[in-house]
N, C-alpha and C. Protein backbone atom coordinates (compact mmCIF):
# COMPACT_ATOMS: atom_id res chain seq x y z
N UNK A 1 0.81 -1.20 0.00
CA UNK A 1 0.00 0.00 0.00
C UNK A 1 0.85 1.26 0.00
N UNK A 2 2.30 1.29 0.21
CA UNK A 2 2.99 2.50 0.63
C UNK A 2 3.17 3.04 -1.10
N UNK A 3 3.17 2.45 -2.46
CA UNK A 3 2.93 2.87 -3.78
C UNK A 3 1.36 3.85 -4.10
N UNK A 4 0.46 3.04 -3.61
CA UNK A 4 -0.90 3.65 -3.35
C UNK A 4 -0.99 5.00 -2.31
N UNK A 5 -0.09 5.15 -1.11
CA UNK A 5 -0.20 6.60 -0.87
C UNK A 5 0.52 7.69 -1.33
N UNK A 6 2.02 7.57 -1.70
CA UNK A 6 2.25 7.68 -2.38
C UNK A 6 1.95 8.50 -3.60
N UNK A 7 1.15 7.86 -4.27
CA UNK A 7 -0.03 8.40 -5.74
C UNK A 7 -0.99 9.26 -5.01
N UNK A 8 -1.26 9.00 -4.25
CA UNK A 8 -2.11 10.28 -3.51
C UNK A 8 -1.77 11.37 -3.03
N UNK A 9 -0.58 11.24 -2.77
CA UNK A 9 0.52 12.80 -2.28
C UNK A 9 0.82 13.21 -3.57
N UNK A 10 0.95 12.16 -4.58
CA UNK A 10 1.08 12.95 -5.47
C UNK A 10 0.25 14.03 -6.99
N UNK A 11 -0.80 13.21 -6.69
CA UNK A 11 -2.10 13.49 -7.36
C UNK A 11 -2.61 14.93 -7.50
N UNK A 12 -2.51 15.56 -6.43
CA UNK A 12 -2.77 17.16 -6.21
C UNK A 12 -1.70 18.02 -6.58
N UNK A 13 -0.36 17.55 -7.08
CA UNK A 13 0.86 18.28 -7.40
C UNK A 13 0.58 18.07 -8.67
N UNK A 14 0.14 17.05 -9.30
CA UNK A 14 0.05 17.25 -10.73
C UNK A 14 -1.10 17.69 -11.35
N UNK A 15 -2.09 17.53 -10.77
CA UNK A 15 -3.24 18.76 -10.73
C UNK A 15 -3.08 20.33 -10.50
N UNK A 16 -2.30 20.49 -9.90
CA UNK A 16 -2.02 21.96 -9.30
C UNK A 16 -0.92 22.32 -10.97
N UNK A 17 -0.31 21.43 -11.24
CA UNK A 17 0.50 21.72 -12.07
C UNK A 17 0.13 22.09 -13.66
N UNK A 18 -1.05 21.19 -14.10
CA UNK A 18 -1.57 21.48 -15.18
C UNK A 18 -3.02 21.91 -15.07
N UNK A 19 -3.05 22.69 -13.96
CA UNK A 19 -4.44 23.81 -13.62
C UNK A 19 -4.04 25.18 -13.30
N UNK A 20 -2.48 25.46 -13.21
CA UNK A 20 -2.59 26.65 -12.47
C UNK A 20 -1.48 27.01 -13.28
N UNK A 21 -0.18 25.86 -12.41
CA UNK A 21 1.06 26.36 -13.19
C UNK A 21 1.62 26.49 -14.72
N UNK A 22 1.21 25.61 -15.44
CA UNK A 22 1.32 25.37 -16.63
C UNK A 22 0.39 26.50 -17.37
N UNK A 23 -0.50 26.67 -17.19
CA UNK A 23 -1.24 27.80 -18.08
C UNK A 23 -0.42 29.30 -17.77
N UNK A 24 -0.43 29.54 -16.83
CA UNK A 24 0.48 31.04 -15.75
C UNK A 24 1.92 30.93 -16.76
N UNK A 25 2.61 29.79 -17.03
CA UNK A 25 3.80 29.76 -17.65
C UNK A 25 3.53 30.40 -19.19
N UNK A 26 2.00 29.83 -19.81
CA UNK A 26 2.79 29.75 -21.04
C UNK A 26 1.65 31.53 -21.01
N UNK A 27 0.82 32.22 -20.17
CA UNK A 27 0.26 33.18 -20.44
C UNK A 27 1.70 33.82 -20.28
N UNK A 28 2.60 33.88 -19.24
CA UNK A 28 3.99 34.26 -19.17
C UNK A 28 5.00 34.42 -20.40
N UNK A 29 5.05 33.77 -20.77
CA UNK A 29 5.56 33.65 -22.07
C UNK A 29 4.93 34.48 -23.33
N UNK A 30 3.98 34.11 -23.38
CA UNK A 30 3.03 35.15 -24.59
C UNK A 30 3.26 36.28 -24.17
N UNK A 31 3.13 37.11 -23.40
CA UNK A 31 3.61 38.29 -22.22
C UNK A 31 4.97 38.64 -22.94
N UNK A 32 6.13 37.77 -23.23
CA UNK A 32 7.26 37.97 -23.10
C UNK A 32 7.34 38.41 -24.95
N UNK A 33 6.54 37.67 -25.21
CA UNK A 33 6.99 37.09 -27.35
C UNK A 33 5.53 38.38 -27.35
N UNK A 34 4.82 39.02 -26.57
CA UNK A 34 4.02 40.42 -26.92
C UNK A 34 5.14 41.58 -27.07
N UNK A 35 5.68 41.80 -26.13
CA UNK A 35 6.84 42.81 -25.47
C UNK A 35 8.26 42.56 -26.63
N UNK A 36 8.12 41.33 -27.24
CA UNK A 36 9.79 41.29 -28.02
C UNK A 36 9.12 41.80 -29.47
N UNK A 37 8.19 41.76 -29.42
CA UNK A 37 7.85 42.26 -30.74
C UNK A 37 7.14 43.59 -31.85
N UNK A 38 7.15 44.28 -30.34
CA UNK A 38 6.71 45.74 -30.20
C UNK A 38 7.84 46.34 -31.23
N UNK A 39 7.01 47.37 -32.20
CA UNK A 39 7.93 48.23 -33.15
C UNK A 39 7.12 49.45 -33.12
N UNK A 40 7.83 50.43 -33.93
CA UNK A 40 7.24 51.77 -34.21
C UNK A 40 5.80 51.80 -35.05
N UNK A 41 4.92 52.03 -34.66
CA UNK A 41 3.62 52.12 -36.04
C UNK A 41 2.69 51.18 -35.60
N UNK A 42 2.71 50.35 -34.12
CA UNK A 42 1.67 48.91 -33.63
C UNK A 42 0.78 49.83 -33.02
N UNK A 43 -0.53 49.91 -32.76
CA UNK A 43 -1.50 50.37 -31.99
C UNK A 43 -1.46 49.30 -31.03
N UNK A 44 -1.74 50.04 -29.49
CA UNK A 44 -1.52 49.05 -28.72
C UNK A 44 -2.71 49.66 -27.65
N UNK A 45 -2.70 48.85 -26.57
CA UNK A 45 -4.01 49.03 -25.06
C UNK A 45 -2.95 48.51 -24.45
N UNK A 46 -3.26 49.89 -23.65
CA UNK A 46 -2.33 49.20 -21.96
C UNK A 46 -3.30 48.90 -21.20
N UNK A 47 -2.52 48.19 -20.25
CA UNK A 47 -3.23 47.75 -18.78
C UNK A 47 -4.08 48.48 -18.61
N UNK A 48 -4.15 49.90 -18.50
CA UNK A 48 -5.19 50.44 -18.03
C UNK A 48 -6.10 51.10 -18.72
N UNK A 49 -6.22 50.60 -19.79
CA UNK A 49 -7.27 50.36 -21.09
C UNK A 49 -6.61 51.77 -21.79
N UNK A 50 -5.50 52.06 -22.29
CA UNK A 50 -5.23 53.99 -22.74
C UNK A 50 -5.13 53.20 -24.45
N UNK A 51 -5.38 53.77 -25.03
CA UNK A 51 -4.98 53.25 -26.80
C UNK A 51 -3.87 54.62 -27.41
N UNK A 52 -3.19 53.83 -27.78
CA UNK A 52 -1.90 54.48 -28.55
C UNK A 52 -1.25 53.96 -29.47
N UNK A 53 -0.11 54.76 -30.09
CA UNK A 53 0.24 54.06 -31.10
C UNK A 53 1.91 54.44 -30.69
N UNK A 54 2.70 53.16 -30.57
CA UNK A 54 3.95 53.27 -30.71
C UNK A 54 5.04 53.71 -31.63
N UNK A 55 5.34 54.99 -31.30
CA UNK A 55 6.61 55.85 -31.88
C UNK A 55 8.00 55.56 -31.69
N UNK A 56 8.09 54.97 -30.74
CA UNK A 56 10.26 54.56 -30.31
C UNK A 56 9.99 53.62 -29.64
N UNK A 57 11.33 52.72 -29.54
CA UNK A 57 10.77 51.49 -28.74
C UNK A 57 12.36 51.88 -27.94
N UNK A 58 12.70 51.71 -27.03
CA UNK A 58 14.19 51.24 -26.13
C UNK A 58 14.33 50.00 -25.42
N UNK A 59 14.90 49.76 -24.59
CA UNK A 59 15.41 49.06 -24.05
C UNK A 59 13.80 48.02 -23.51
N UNK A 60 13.31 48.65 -22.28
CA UNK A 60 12.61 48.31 -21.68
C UNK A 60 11.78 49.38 -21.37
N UNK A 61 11.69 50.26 -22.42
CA UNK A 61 10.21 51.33 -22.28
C UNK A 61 10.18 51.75 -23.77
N UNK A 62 8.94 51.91 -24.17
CA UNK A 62 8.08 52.54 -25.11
C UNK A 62 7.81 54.21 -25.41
N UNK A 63 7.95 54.88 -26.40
CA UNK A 63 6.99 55.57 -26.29
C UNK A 63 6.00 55.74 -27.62
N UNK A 64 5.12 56.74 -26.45
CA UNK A 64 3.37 55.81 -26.88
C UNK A 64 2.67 57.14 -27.36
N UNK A 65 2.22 57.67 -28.77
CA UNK A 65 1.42 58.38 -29.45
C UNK A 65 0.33 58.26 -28.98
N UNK A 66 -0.73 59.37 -28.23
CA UNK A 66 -1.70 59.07 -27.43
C UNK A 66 -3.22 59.72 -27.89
N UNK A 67 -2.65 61.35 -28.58
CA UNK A 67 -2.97 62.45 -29.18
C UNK A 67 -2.52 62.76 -30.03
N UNK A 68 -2.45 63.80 -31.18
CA UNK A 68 -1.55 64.76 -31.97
C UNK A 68 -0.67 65.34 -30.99
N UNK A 69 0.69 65.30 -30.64
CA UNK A 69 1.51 66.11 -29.93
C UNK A 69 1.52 65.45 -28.65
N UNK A 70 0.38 65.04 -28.37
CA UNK A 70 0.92 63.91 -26.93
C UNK A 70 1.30 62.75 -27.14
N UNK A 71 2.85 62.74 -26.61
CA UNK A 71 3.38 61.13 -26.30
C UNK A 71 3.62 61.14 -25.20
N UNK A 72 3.32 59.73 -24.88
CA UNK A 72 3.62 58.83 -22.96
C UNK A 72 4.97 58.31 -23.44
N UNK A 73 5.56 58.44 -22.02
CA UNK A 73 7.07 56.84 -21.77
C UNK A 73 6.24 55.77 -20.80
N UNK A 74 6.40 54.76 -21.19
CA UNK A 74 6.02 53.68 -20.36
C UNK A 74 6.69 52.50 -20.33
N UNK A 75 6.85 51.79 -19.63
CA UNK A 75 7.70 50.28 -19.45
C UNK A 75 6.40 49.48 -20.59
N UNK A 76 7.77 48.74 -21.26
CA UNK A 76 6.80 47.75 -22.12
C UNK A 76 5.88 46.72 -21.17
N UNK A 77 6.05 46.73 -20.04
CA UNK A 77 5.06 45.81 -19.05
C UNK A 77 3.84 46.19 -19.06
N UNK A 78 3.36 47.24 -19.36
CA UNK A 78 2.16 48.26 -19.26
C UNK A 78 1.55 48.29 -20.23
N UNK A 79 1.73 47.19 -21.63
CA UNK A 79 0.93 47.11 -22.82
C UNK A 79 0.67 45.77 -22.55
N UNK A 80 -0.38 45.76 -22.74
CA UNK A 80 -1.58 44.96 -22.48
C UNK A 80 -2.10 44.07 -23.92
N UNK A 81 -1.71 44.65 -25.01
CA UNK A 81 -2.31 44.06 -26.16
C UNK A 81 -1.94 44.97 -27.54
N UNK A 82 -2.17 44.04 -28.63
CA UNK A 82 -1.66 44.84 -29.64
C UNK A 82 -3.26 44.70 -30.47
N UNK A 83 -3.36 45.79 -30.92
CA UNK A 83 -4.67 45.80 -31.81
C UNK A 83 -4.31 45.33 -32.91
N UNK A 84 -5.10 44.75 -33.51
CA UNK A 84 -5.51 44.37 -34.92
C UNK A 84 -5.11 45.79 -35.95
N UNK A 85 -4.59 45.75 -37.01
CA UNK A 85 -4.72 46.66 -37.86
C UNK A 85 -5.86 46.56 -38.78
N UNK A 86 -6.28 47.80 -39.21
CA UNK A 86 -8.19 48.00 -39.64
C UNK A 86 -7.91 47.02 -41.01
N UNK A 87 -7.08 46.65 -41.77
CA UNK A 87 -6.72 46.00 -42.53
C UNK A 87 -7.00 44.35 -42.41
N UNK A 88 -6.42 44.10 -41.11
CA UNK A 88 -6.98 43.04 -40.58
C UNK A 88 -8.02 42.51 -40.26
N UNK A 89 -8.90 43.68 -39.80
CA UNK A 89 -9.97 43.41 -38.96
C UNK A 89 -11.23 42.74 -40.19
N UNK A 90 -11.89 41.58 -39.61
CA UNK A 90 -13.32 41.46 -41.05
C UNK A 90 -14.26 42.08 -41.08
N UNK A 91 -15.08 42.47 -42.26
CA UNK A 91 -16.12 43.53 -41.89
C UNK A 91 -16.89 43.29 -41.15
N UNK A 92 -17.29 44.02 -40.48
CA UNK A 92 -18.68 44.12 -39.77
C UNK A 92 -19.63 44.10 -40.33
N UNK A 93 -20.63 43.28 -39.07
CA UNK A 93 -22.32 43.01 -39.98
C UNK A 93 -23.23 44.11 -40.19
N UNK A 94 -22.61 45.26 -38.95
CA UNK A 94 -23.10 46.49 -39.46
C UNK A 94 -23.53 47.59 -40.74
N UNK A 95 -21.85 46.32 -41.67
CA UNK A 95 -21.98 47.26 -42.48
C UNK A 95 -22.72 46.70 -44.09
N UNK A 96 -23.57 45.82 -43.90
CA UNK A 96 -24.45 44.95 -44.47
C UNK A 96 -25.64 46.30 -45.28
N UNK A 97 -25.76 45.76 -46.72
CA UNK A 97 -26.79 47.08 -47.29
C UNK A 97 -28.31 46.90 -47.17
N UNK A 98 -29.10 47.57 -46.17
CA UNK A 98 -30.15 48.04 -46.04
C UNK A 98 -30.84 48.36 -46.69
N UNK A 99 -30.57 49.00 -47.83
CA UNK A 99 -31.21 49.34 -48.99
C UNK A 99 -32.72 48.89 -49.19
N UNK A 100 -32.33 47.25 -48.75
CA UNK A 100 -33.63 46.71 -49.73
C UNK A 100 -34.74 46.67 -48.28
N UNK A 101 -34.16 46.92 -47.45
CA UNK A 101 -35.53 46.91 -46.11
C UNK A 101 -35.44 48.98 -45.86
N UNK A 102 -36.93 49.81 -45.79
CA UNK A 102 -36.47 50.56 -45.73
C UNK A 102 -37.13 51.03 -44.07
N UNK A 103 -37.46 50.23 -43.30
CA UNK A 103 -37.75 49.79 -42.10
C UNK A 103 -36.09 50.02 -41.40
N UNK A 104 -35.42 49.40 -41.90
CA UNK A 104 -33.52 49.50 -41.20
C UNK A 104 -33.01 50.45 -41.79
N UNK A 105 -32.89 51.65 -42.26
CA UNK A 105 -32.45 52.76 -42.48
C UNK A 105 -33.28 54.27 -41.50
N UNK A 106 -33.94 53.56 -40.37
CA UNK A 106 -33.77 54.68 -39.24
C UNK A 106 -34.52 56.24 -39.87
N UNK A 107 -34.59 56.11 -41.11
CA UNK A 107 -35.13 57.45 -41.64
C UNK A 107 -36.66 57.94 -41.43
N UNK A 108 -36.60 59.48 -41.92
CA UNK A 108 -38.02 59.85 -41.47
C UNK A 108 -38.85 59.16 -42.93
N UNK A 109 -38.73 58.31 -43.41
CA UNK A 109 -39.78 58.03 -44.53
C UNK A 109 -40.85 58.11 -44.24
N UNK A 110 -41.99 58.10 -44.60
CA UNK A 110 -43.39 58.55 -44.26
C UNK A 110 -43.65 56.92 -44.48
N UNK A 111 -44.73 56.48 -43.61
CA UNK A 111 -45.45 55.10 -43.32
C UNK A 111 -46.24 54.60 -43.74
N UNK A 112 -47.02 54.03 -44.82
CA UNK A 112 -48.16 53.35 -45.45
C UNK A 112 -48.75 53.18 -44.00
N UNK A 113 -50.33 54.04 -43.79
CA UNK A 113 -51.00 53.44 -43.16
C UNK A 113 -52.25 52.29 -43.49
C-alpha cells in the first residue's frame, strides 16, 4: 500500500500543475513574445485600457502616441495588447446594405398606413 499513498501525495501536485502552473507559464511567455515584438507604427491598449500608437521602442520602455503632440514613456510591461490593424480586422455586420428593407435605415420616410 505505501505505492498507493504515495499516488495520492502525489495526485494534487500534478493537478495543481496542469491547472494553475502550466497555463500562468505559457500566459507568461506570450507576455514575453508580446513585449519582443513591439515596433514603431503597432496600436496598442495598456493595462489600463489607454490606446496608442507606438513611436520609439528602447530598451525596456516605449513611447506611446496618445494624441496629436501627446506622447507617454512607459515600461513595455504596461501594454496589455496589440490591436488588430483596420486591414486586418473582417467587416462588420453592421456594415451589411439596407437598402432593400427601408424599415432598417432609421429614416423619417413617411409610413403606409
Amino acid at each position: 500500500m505505501g505505492g498507493f499513498d504515495f499516488l495520492i501525495l502525489l495526485l494534487p501536485l500534478v493537478a495543481l500543475w496542469f491547472l494553475i502552473l502550466r497555463p500562468a507559464q505559457r500566459r507568461q511567455r506570450e507576455a514575453l513574445a508580446l513585449r519582443d515584438a513591439l515596433r514603431p507604427g503597432i496600436d496598442i491598449v495598456t493595462t489600463a485600457g489607454l490606446l496608442g500608437t507606438i513611436t520609439q521602442v528602447d530598451d525596456d520602455e516605449v513611447t506611446v502616441s496618445v494624441a496629436p503632440g501627446v506622447e507617454l514613456r512607459m515600461v513595455k510591461a504596461a501594454i496589455g495588447q496589440v490591436r488588430p490593424a483596420v486591414a486586418d480586422m473582417p467587416p462588420s455586420d453592421a456594415a451589411e446594405d439596407v437598402s432593400a428593407d427601408p424599415d432598417a435605415t432609421g429614416g423619417d420616410a413617411p409610413r403606409p398606413d
